[in-house]
C-alpha atoms as a PDB file:
ATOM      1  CA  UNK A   1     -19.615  12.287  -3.561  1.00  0.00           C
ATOM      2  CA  UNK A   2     -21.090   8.761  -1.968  1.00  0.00           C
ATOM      3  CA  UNK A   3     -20.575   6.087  -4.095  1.00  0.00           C
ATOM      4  CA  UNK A   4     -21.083   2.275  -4.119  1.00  0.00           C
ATOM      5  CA  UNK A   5     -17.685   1.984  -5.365  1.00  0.00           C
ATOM      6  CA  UNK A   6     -14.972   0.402  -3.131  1.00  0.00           C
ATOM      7  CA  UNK A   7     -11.424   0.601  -4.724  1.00  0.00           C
ATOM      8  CA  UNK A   8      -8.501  -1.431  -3.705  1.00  0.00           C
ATOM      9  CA  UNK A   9      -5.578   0.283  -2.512  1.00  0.00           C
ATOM     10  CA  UNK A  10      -1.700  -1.033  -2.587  1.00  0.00           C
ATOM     11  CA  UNK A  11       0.857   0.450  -0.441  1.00  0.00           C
ATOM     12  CA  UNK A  12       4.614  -0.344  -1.074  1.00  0.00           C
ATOM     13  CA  UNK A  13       7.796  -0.148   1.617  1.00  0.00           C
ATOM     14  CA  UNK A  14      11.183  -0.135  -0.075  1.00  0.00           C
ATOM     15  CA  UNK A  15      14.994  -0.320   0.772  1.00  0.00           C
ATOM     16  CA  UNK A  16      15.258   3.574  -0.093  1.00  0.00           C
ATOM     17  CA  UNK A  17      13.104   6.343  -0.893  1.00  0.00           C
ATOM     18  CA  UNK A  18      16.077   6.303  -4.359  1.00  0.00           C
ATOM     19  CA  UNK A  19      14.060   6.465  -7.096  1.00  0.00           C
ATOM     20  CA  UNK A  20      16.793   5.098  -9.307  1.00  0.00           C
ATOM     21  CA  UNK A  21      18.320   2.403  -6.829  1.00  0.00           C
ATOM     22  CA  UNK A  22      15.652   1.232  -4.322  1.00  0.00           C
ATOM     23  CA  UNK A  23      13.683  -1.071  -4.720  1.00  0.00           C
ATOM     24  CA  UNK A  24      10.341  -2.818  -3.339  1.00  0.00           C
ATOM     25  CA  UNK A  25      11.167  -4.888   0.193  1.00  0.00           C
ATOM     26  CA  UNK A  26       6.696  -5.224   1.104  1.00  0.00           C
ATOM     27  CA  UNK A  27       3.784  -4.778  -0.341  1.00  0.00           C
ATOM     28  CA  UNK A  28       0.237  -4.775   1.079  1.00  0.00           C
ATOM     29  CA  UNK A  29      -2.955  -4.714  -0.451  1.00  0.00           C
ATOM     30  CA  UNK A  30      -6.551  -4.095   0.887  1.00  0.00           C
ATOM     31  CA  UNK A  31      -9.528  -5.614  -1.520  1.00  0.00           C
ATOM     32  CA  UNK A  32     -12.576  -3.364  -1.540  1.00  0.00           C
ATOM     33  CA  UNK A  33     -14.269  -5.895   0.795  1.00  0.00           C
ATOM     34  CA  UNK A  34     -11.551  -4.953   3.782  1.00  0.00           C
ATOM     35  CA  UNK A  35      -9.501  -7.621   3.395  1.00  0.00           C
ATOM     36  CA  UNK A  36      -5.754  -7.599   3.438  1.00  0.00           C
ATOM     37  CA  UNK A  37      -2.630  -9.652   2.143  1.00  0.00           C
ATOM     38  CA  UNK A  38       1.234  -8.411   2.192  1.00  0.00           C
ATOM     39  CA  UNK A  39       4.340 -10.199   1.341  1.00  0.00           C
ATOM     40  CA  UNK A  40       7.649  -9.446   2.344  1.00  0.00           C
ATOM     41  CA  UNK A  41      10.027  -9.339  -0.682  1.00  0.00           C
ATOM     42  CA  UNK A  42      13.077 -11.216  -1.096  1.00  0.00           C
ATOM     43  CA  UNK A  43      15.795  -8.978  -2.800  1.00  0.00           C
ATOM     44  CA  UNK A  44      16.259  -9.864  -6.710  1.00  0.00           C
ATOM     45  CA  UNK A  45      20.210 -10.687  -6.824  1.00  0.00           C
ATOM     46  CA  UNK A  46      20.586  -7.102  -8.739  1.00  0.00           C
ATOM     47  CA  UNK A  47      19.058  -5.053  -5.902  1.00  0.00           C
ATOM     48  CA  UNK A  48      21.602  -4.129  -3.762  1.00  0.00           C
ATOM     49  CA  UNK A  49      20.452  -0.335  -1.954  1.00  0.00           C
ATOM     50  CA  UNK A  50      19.478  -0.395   1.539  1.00  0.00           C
ATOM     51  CA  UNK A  51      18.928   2.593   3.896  1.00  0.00           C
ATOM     52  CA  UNK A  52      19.739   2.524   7.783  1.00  0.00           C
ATOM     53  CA  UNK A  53      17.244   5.677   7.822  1.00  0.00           C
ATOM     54  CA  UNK A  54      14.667   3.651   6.084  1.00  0.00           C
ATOM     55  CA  UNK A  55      14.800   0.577   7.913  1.00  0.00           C
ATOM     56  CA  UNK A  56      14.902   2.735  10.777  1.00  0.00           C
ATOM     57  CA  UNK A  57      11.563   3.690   9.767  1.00  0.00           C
ATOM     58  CA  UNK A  58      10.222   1.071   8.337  1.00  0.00           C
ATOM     59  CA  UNK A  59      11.894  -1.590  10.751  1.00  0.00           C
ATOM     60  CA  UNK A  60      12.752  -4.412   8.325  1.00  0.00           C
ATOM     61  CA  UNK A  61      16.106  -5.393   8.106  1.00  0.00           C
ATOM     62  CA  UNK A  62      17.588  -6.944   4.938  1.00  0.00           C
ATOM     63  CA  UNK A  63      18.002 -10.117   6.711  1.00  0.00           C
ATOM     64  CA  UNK A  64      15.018 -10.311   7.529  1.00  0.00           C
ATOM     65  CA  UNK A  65      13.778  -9.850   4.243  1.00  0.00           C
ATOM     66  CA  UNK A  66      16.591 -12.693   3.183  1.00  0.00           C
ATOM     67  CA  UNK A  67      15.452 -15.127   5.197  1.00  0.00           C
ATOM     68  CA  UNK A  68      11.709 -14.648   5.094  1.00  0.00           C
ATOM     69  CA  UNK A  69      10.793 -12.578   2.231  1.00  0.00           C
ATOM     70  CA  UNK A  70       9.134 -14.375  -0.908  1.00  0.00           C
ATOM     71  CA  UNK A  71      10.753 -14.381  -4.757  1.00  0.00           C
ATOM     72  CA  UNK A  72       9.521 -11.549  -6.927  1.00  0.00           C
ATOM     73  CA  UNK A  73       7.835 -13.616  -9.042  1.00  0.00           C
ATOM     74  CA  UNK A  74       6.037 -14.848  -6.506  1.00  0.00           C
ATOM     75  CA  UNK A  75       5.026 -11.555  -5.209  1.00  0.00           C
ATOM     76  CA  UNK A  76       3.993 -10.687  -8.651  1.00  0.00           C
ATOM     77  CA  UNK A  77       1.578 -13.369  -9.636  1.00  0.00           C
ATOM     78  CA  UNK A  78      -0.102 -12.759  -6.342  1.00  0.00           C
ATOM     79  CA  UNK A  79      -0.719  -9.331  -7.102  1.00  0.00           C
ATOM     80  CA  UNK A  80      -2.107 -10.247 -10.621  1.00  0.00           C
ATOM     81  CA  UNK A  81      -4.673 -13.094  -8.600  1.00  0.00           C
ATOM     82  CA  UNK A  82      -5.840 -11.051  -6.029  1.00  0.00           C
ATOM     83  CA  UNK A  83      -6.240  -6.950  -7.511  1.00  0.00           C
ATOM     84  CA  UNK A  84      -8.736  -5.614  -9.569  1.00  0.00           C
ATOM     85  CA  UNK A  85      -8.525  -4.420 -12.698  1.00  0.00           C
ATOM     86  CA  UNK A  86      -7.344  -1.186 -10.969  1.00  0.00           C
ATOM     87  CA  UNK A  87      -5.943  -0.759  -7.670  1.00  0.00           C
ATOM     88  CA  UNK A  88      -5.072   2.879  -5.808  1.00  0.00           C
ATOM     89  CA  UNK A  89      -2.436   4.526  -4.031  1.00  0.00           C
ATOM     90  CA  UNK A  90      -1.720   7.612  -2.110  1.00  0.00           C
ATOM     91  CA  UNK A  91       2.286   8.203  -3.267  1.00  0.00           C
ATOM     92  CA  UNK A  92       2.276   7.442  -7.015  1.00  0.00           C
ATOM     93  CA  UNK A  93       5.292   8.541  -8.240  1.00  0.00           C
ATOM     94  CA  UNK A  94       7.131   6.054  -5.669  1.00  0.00           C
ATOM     95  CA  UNK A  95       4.543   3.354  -5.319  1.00  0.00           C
ATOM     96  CA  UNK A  96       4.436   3.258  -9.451  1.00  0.00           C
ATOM     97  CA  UNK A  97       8.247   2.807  -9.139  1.00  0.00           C
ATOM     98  CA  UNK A  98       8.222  -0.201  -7.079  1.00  0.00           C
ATOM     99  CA  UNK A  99       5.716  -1.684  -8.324  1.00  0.00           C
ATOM    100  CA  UNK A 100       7.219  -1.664 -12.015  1.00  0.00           C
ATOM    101  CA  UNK A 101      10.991  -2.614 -10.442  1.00  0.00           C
ATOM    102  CA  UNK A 102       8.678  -5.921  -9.151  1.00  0.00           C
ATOM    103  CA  UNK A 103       7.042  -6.502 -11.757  1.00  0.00           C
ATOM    104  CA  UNK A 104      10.057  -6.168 -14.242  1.00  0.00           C
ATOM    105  CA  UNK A 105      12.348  -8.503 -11.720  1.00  0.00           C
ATOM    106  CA  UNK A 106       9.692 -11.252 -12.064  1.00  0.00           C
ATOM    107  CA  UNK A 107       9.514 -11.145 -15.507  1.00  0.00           C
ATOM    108  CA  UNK A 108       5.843 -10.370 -15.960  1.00  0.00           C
ATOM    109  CA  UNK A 109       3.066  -7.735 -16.623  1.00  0.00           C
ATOM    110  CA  UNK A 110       0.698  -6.455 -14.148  1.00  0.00           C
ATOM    111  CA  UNK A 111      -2.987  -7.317 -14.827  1.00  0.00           C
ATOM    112  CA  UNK A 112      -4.030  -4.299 -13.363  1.00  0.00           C
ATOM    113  CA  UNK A 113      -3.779  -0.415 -13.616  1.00  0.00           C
ATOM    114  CA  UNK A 114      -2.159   1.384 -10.499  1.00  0.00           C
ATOM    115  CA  UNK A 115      -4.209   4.976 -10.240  1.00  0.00           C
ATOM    116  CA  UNK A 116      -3.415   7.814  -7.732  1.00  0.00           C
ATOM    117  CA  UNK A 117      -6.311   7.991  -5.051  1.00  0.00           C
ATOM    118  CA  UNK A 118      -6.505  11.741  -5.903  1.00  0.00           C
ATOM    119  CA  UNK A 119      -8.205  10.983  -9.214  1.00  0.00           C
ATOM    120  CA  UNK A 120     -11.183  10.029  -7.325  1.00  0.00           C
ATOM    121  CA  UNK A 121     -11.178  12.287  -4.186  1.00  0.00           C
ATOM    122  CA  UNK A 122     -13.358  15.662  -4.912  1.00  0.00           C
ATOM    123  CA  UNK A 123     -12.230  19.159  -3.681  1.00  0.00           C
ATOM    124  CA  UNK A 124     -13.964  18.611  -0.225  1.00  0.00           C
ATOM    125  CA  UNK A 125     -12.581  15.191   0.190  1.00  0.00           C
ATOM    126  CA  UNK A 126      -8.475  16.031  -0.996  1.00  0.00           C
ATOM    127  CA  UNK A 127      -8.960  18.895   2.265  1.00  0.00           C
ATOM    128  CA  UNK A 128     -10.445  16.581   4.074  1.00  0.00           C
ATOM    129  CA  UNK A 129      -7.922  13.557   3.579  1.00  0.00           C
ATOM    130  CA  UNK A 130      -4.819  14.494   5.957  1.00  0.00           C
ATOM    131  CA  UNK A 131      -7.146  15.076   9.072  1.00  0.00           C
ATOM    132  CA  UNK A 132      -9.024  11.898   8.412  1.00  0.00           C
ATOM    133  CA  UNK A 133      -6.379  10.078   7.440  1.00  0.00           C
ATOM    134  CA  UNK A 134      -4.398  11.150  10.774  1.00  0.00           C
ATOM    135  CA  UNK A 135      -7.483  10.414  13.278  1.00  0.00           C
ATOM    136  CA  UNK A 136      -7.601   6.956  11.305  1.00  0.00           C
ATOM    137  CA  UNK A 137      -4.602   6.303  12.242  1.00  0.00           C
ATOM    138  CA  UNK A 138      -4.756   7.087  15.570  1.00  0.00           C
ATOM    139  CA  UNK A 139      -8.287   5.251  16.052  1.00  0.00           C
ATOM    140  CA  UNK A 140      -6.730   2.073  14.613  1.00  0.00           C
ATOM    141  CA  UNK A 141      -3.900   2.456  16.726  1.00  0.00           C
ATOM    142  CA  UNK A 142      -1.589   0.369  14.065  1.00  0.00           C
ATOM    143  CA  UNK A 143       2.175   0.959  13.549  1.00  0.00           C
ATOM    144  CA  UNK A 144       2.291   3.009  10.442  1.00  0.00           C
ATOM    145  CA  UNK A 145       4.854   2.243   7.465  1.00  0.00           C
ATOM    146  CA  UNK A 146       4.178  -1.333   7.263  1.00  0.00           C
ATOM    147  CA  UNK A 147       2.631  -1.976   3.647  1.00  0.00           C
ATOM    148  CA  UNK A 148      -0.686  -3.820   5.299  1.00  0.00           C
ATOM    149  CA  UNK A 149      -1.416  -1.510   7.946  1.00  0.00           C
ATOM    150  CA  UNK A 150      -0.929   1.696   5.080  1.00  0.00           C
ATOM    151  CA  UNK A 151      -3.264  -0.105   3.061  1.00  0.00           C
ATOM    152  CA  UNK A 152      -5.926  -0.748   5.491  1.00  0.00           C
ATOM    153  CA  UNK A 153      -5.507   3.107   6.469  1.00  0.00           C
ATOM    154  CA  UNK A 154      -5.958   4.183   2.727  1.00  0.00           C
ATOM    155  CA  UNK A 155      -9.208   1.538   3.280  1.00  0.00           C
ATOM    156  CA  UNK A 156     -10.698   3.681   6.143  1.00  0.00           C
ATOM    157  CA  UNK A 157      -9.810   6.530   5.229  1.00  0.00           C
ATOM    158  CA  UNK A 158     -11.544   6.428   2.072  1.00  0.00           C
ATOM    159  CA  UNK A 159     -14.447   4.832   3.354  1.00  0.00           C
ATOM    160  CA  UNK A 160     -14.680   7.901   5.992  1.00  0.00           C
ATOM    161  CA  UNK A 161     -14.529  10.625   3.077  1.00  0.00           C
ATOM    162  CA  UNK A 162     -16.337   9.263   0.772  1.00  0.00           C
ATOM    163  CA  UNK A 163     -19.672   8.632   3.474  1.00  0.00           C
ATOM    164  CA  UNK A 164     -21.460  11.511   3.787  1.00  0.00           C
ATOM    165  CA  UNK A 165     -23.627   9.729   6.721  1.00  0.00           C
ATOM    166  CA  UNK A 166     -20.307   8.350   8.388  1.00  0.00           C
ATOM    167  CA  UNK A 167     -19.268  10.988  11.250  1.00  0.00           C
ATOM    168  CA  UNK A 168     -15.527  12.095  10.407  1.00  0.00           C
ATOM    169  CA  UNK A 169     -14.745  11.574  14.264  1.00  0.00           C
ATOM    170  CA  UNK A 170     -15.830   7.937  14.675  1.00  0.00           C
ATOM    171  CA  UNK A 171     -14.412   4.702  13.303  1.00  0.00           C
ATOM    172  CA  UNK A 172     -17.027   1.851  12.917  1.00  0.00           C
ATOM    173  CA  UNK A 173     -14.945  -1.393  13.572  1.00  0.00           C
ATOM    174  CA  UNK A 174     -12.544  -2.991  11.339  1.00  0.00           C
ATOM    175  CA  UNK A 175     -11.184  -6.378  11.328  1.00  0.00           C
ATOM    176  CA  UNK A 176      -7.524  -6.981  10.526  1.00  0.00           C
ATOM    177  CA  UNK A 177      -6.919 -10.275   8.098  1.00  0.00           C
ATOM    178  CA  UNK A 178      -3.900 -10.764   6.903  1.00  0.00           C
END
């Protein structure tokens, strides 16, 4: 299945994986073109979970996020500026979540859809996703669970499946732009 089409993907890294209490703490986006933005979020004055195990995993402390994360709103309205009219993700059910919570702290409406990357992946491609997705990560050699970095791995490895003439066992070069 090669296609022309190059989706944008969003990945999301929250206080919990709670789907009733957490909330969103960074989001990263890659554009079709490669590019990549994140923002850390400042908590909204209602969110209040937090997970040692998480920011264990992820590695961002609340404080952090306090001191340097940006207002939901702001978040928000850079989402809507940037994104498509649809943007993908590869853990719906949570990354739907958060991005709602956001969107619903600041007050506005996404401009664009948020789509599982399964709905475009054929047979072939779901099998081969974990294995790519695994030697991406290893080629790219970035720490995982930071909302950029996931993004720009849903990037490659999409871009790996989807090329029939692109060997699964090389990586052509990326750039990282934050």
């Amino acid at each position: 299945m090669a296609t022309d089409f190059s989706p944008a993907f969003i990945d999301f890294e929250a206080s919990s994986l709670d789907l009733i209490a957490s909330y969103p703490i960074e989001v990263g986006i890659c554009l079709p073109d490669g590019h990549l933005h994140s923002w850390l979020i400042a908590p909204h004055v209602l969110w209040q979970d937090w997970s040692e195990n998480a920011e264990q995993i992820h590695g961002i402390s609340r404080a952090t996020l306090e001191a340097e994360g940006a207002q939901v709103r702001e978040v928000a309205s850079g989402l809507n500026a940037l994104l498509p009219e649809q943007v993908f993700c590869d853990a719906w059910t949570f990354d739907s979540f958060w991005l709602h919570r956001l969107f619903r702290a600041a007050g506005i409406q996404p401009q664009f859809q948020l789509e599982s990357i399964s709905m475009l992946l054929g047979p072939q491609q779901v099998r081969e996703w974990a294995p790519v997705r695994q030697q991406v990560i290893s080629e790219l050699g970035l720490p995982v669970h930071r909302a950029a970095n996931d993004a720009l791995i849903l990037h490659k490895t999409w871009g790996r499946v989807t090329d029939p003439d692109l060997p699964r066992t090389t990586l052509s070069n990326h750039s990282h732009q934050a």
